[in-house]
N, C-alpha and C. Protein backbone atom coordinates (compact mmCIF):
# COMPACT_ATOMS: atom_id res chain seq x y z
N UNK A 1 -95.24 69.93 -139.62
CA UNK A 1 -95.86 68.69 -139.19
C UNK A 1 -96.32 68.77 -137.73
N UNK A 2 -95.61 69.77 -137.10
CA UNK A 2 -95.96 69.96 -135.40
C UNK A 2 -97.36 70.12 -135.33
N UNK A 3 -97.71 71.41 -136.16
CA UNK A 3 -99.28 71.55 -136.09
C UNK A 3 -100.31 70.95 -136.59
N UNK A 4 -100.09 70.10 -138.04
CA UNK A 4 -101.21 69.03 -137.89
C UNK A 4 -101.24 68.16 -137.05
N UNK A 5 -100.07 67.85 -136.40
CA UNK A 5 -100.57 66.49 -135.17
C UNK A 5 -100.61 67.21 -133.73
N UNK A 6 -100.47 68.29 -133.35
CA UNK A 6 -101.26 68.86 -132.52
C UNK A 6 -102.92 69.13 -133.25
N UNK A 7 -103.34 69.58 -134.31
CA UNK A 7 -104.72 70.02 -134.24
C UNK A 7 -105.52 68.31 -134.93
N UNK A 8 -104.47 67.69 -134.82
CA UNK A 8 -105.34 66.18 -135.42
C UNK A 8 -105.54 65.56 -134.07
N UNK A 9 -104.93 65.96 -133.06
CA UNK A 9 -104.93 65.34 -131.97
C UNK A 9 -106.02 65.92 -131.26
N UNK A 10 -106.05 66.91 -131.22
CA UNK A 10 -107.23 67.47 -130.79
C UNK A 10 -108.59 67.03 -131.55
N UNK A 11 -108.45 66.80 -132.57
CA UNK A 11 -109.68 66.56 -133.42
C UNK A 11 -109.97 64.98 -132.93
N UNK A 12 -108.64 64.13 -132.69
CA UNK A 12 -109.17 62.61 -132.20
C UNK A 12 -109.77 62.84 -130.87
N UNK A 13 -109.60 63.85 -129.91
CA UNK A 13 -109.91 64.01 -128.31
C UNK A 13 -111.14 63.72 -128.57
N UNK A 14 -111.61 65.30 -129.08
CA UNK A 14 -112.91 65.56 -129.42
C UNK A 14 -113.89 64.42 -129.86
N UNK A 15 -113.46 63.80 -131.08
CA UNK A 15 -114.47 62.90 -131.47
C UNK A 15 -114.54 61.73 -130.32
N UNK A 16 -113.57 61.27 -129.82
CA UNK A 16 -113.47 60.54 -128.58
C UNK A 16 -114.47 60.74 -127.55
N UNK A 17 -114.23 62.13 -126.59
CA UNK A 17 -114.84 62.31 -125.91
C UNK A 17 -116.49 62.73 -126.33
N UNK A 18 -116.58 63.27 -127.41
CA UNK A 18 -118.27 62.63 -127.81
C UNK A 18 -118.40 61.64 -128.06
N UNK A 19 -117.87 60.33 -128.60
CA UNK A 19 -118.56 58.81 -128.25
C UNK A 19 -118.42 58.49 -127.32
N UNK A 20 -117.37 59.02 -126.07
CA UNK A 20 -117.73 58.23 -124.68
C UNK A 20 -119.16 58.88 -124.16
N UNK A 21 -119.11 59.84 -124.51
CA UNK A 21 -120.37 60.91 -124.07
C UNK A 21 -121.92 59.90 -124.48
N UNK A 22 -121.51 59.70 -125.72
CA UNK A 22 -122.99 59.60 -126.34
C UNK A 22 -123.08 58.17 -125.49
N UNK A 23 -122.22 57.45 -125.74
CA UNK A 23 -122.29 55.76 -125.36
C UNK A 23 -122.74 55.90 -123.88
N UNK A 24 -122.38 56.95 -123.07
CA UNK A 24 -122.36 56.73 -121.99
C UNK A 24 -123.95 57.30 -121.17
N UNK A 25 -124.59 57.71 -122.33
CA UNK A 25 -125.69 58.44 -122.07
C UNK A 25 -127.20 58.16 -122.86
N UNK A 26 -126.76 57.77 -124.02
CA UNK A 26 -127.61 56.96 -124.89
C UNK A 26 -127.81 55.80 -125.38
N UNK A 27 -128.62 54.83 -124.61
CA UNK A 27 -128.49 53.36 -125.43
C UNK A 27 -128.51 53.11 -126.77
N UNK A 28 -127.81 51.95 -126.73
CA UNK A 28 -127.63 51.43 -128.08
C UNK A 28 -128.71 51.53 -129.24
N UNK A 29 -129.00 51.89 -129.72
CA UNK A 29 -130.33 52.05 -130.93
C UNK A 29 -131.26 52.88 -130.50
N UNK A 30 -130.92 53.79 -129.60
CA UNK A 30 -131.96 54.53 -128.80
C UNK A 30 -131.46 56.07 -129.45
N UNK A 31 -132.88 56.74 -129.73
CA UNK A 31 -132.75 58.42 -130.33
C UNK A 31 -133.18 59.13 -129.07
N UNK A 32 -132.75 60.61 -129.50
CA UNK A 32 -133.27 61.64 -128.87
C UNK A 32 -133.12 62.58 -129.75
N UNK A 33 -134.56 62.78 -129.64
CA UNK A 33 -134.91 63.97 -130.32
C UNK A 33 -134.00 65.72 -129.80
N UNK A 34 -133.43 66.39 -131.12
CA UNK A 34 -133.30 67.60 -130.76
C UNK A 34 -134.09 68.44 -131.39
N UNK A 35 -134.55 68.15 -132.84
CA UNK A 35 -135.23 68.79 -133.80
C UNK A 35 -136.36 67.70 -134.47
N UNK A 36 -137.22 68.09 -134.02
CA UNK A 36 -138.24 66.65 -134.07
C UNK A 36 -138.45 66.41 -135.73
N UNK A 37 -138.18 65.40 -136.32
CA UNK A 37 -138.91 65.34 -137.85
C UNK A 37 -137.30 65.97 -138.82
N UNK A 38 -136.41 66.55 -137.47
CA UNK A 38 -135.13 66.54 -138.70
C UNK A 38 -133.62 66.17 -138.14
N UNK A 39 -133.62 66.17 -136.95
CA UNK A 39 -131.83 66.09 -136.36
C UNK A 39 -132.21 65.04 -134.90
N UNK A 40 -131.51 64.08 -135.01
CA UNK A 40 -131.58 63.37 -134.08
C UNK A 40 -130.38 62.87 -132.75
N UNK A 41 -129.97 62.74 -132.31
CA UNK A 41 -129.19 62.01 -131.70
C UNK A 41 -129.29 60.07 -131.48
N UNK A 42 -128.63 59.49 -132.09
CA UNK A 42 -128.89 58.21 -132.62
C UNK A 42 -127.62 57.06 -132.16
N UNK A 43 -127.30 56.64 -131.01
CA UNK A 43 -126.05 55.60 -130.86
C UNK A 43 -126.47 54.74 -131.92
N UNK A 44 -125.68 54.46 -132.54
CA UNK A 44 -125.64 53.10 -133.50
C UNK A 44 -124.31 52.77 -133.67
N UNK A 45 -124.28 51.43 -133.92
CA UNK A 45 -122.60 50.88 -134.56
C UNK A 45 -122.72 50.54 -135.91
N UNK A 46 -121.27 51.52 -136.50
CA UNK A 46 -121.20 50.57 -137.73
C UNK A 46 -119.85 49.92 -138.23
N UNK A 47 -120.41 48.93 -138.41
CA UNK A 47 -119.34 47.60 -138.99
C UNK A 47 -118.61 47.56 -140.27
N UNK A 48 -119.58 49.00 -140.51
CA UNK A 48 -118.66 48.62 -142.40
C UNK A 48 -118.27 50.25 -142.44
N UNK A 49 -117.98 50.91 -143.66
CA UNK A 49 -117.25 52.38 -143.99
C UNK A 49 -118.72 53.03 -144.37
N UNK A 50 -118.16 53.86 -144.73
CA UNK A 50 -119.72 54.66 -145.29
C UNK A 50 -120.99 54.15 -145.47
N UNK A 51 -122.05 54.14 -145.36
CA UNK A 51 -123.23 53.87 -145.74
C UNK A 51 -123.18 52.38 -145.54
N UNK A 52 -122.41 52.03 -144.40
CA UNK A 52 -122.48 50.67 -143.97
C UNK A 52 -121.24 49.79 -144.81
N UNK A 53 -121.20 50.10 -146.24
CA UNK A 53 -120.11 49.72 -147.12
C UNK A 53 -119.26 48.72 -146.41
N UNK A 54 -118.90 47.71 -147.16
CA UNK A 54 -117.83 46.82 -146.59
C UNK A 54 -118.12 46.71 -145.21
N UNK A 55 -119.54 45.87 -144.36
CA UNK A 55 -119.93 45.61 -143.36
C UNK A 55 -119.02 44.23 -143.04
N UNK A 56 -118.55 44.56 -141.72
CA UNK A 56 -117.77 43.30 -141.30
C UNK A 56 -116.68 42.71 -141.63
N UNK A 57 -115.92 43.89 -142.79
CA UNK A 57 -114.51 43.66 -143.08
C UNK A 57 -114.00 44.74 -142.14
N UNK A 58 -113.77 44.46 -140.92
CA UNK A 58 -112.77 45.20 -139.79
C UNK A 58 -111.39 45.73 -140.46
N UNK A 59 -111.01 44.32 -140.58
CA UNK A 59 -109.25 44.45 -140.88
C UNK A 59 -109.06 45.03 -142.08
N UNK A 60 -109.64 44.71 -143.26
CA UNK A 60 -109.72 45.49 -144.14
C UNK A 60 -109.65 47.27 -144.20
N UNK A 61 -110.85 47.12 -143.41
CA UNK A 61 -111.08 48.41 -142.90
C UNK A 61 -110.13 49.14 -142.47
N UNK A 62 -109.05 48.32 -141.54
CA UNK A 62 -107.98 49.14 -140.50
C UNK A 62 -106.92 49.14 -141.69
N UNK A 63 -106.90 48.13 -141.98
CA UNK A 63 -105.51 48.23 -142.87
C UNK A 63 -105.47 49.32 -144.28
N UNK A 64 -106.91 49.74 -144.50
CA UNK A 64 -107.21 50.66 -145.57
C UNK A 64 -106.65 52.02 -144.95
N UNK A 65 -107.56 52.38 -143.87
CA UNK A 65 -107.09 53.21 -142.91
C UNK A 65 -104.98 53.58 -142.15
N UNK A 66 -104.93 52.69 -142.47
CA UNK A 66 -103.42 52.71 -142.37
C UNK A 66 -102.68 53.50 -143.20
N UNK A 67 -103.02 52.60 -144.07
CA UNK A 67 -102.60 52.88 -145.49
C UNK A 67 -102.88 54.60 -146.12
N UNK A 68 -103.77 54.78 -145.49
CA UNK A 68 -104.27 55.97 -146.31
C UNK A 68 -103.40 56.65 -145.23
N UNK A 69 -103.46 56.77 -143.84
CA UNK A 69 -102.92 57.81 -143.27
C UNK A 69 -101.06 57.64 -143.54
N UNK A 70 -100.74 56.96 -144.21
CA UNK A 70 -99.13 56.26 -144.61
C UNK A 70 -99.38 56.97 -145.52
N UNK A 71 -100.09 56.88 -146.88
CA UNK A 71 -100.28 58.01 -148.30
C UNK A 71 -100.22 59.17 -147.94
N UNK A 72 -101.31 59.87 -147.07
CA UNK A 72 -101.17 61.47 -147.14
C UNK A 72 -100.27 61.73 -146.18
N UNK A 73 -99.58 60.77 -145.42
CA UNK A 73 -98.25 61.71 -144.88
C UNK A 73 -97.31 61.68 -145.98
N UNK A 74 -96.62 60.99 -146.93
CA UNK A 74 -95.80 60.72 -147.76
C UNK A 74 -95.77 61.47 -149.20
N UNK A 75 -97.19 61.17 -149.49
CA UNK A 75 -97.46 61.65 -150.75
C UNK A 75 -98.23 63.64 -150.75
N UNK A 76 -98.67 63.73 -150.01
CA UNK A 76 -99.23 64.98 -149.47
C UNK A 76 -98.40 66.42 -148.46
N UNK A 77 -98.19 65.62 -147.58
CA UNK A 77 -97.37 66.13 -146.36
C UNK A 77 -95.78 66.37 -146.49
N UNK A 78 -95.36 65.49 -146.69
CA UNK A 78 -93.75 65.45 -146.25
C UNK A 78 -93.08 65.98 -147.63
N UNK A 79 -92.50 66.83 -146.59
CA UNK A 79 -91.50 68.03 -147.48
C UNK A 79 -92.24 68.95 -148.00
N UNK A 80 -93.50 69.40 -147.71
CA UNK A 80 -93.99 70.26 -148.61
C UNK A 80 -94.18 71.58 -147.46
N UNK A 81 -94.49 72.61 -148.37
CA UNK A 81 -94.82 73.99 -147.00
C UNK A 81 -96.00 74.18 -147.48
N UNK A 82 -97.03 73.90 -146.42
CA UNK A 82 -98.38 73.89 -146.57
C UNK A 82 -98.98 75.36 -146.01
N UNK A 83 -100.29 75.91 -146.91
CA UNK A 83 -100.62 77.27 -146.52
C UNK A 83 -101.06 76.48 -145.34
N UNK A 84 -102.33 77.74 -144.30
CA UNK A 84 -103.03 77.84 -143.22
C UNK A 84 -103.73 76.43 -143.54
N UNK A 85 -104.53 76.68 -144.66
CA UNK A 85 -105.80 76.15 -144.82
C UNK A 85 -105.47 74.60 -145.49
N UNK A 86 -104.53 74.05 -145.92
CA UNK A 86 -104.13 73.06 -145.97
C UNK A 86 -103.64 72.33 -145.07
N UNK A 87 -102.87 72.68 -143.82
CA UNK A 87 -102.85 72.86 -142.70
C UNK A 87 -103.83 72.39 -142.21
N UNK A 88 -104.94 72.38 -142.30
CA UNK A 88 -106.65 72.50 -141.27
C UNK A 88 -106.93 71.13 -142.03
N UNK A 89 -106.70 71.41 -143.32
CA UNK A 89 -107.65 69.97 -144.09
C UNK A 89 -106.78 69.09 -143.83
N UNK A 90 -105.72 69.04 -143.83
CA UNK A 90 -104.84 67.33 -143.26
C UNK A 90 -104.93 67.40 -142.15
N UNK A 91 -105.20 68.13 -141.21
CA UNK A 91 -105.42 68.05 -139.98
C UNK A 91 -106.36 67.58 -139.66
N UNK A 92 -107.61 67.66 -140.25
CA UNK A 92 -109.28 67.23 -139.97
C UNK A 92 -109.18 65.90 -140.69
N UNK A 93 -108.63 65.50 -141.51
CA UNK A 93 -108.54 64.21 -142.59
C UNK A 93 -107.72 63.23 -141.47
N UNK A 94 -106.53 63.59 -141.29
CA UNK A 94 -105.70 62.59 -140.25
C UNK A 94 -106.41 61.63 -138.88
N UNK A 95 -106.95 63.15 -138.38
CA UNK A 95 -108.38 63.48 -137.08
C UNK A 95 -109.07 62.89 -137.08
N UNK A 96 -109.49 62.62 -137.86
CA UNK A 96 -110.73 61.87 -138.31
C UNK A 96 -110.28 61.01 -138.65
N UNK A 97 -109.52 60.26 -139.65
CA UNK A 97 -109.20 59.17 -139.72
C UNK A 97 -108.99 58.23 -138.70
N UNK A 98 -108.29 58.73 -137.62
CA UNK A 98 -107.74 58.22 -136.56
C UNK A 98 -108.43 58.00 -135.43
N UNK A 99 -109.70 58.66 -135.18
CA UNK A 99 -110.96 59.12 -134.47
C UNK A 99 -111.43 57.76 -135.11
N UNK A 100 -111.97 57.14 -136.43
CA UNK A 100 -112.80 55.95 -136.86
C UNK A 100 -112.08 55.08 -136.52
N UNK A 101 -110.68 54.99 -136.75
CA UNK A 101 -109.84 53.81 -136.67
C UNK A 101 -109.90 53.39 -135.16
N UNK A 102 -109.59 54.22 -134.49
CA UNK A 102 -109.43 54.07 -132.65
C UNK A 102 -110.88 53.37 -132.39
N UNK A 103 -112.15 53.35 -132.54
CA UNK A 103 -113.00 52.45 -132.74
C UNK A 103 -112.96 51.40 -133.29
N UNK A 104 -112.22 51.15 -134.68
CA UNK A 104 -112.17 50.04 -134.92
C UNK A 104 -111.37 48.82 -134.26
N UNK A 105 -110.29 49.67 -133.89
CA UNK A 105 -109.95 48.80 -133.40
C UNK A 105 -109.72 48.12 -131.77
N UNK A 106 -110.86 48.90 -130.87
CA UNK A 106 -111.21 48.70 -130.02
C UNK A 106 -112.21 48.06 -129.74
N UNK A 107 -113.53 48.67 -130.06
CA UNK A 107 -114.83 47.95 -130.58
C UNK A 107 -115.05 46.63 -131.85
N UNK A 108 -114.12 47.14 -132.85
CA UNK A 108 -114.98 46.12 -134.20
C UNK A 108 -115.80 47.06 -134.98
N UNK A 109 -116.14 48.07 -134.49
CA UNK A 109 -117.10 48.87 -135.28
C UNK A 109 -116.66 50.35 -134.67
N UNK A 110 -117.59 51.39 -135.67
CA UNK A 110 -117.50 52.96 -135.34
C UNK A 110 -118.71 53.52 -134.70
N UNK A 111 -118.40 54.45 -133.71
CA UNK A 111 -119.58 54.96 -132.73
C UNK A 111 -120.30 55.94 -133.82
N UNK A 112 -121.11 55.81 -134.39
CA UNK A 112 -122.24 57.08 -134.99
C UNK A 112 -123.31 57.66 -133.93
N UNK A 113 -123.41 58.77 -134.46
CA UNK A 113 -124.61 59.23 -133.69
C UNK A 113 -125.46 60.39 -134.18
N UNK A 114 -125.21 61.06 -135.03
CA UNK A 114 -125.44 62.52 -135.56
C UNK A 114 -126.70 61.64 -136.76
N UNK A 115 -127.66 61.59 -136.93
CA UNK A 115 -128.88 61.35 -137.33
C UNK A 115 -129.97 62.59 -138.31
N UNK A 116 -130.01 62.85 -139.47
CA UNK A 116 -130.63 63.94 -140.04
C UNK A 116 -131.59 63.25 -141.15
N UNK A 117 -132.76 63.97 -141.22
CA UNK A 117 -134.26 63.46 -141.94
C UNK A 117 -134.20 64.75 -142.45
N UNK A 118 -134.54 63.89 -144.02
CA UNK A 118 -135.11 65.18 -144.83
C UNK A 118 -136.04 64.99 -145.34
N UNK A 119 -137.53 65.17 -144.92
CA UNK A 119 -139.09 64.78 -145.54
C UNK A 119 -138.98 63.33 -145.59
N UNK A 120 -138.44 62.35 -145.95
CA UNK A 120 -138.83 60.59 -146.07
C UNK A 120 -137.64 60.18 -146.18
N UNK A 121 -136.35 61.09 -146.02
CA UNK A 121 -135.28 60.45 -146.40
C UNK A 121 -134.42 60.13 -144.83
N UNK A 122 -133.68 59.00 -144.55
CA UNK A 122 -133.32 59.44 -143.39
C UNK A 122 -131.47 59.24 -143.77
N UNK A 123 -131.10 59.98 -143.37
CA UNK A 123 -129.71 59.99 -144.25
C UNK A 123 -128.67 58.97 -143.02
N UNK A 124 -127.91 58.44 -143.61
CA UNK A 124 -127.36 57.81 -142.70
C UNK A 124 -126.89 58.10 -141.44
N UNK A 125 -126.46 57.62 -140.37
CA UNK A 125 -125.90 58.30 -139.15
C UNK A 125 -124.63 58.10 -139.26
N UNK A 126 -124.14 59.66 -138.66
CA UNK A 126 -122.56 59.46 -138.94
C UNK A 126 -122.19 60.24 -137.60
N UNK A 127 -120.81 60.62 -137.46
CA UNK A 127 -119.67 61.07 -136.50
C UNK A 127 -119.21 62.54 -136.94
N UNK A 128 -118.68 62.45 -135.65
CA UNK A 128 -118.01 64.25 -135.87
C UNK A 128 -116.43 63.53 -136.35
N UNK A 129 -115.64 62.59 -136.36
CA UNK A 129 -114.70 62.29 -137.62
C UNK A 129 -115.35 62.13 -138.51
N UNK A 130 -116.55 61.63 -139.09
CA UNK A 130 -116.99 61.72 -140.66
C UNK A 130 -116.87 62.94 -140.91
N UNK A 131 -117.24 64.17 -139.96
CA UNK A 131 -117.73 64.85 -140.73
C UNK A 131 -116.52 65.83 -141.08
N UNK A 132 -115.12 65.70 -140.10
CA UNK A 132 -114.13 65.93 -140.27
C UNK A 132 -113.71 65.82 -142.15
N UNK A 133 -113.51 64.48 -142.04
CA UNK A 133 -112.95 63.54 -143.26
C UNK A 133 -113.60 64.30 -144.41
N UNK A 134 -115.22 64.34 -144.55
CA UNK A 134 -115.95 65.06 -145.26
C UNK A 134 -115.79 66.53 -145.63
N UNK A 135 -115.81 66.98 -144.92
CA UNK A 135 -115.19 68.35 -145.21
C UNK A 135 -113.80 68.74 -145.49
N UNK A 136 -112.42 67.90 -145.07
CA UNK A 136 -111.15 68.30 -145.53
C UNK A 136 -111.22 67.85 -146.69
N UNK A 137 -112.08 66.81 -147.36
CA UNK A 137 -111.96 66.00 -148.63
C UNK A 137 -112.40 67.53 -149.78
N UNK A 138 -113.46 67.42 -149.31
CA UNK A 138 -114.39 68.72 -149.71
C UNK A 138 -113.69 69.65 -150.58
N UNK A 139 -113.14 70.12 -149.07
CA UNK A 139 -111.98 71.58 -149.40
C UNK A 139 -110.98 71.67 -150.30
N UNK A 140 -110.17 70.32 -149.97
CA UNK A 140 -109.36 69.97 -150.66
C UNK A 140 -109.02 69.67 -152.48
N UNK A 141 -110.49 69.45 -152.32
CA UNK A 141 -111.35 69.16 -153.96
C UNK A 141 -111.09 70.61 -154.80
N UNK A 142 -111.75 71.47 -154.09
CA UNK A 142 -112.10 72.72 -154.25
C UNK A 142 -110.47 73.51 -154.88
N UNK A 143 -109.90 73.30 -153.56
CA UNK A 143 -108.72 73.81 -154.16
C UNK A 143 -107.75 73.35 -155.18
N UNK A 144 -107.78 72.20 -155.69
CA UNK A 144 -107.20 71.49 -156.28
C UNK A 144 -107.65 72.18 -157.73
N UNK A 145 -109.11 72.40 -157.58
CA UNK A 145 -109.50 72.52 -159.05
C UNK A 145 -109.28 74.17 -159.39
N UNK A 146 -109.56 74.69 -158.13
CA UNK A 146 -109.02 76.43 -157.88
C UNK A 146 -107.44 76.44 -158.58
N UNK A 147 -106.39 75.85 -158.22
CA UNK A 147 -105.03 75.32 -158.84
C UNK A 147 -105.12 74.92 -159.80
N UNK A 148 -106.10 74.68 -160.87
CA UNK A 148 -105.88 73.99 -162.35
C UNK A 148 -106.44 75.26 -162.89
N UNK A 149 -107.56 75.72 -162.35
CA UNK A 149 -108.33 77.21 -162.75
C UNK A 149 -107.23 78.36 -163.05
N UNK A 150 -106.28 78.42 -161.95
CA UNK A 150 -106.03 79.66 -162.09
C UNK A 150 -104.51 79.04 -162.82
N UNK A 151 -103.84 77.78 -162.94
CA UNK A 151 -102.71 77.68 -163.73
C UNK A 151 -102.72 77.32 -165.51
N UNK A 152 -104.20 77.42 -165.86
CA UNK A 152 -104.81 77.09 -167.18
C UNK A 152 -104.64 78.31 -167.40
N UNK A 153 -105.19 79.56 -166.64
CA UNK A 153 -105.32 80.69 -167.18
C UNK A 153 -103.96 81.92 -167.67
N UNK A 154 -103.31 81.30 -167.15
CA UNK A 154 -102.36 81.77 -166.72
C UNK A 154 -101.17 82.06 -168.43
């Protein structure tokens, strides 16, 4: 448990110190271009979970967030001996969790900024904790089904 909340902690710094960064450098609804026509830099707030989802249920929001980081310590974590790489994904999942929440419940909303266009599409703006959350979910998927793969065969 030492090392996911050392590398989750690091993962909340990080996302931290890029929204003070961005906030502190980019106005509110204001872009900057890095890759013109595909990657943007974009301050925006959002009020709801994913794709705006559940806009303006805060508490909801936090208390979901609670909850979940209460589940995967309990139900996931505790008592178990986790490889490397399980290790990394509750670490980036926690990180991130805790990275959105610390906005919420400071602001009311989550700092986004990471902005990507694909030909007419403009995909939502998200965070380096989304993208945390996103990818331990990911992995986690992967292996889960890698563990049914190889105990079917068996």
């Amino acid at each position: 448990m030492k090392k996911i909340s050392l590398i989750s902690l690091i993962i909340v710094l990080i996302d931290q110190l890029i929204k003070i960064l961005i906030s502190n450098t980019i106005t509110y609804a204001e872009s900057i271009k890095v890759i013109p026509n595909f990657f943007y830099l974009t301050n925006v707030h959002n009020e709801g979970a994913a794709w705006s989802m559940f806009s303006g249920k805060q508490f909801v929001l936090i208390i979901v967030a609670v909850l979940a980081l209460v589940g995967i310590y309990l139900f996931l974590i505790k008592g178990k001996k986790l490889n490397k790489l399980e290790t990394i994904c509750y670490s980036l999942l926690i990180g991130g969790i805790i990275g959105n929440l610390i906005d919420r419940v400071i602001f009311n909303y989550v700092i986004d900024y990471l902005e990507f266009i694909f030909g007419n599409y403009h995909y939502p703006v998200f965070n380096f904790a989304d993208m945390c959350i996103v990818i331990s979910i990911f992995t986690l998927v992967i292996m889960s089904f890698k563990e049914d793969l190889c105990k079917k065969s068996k």
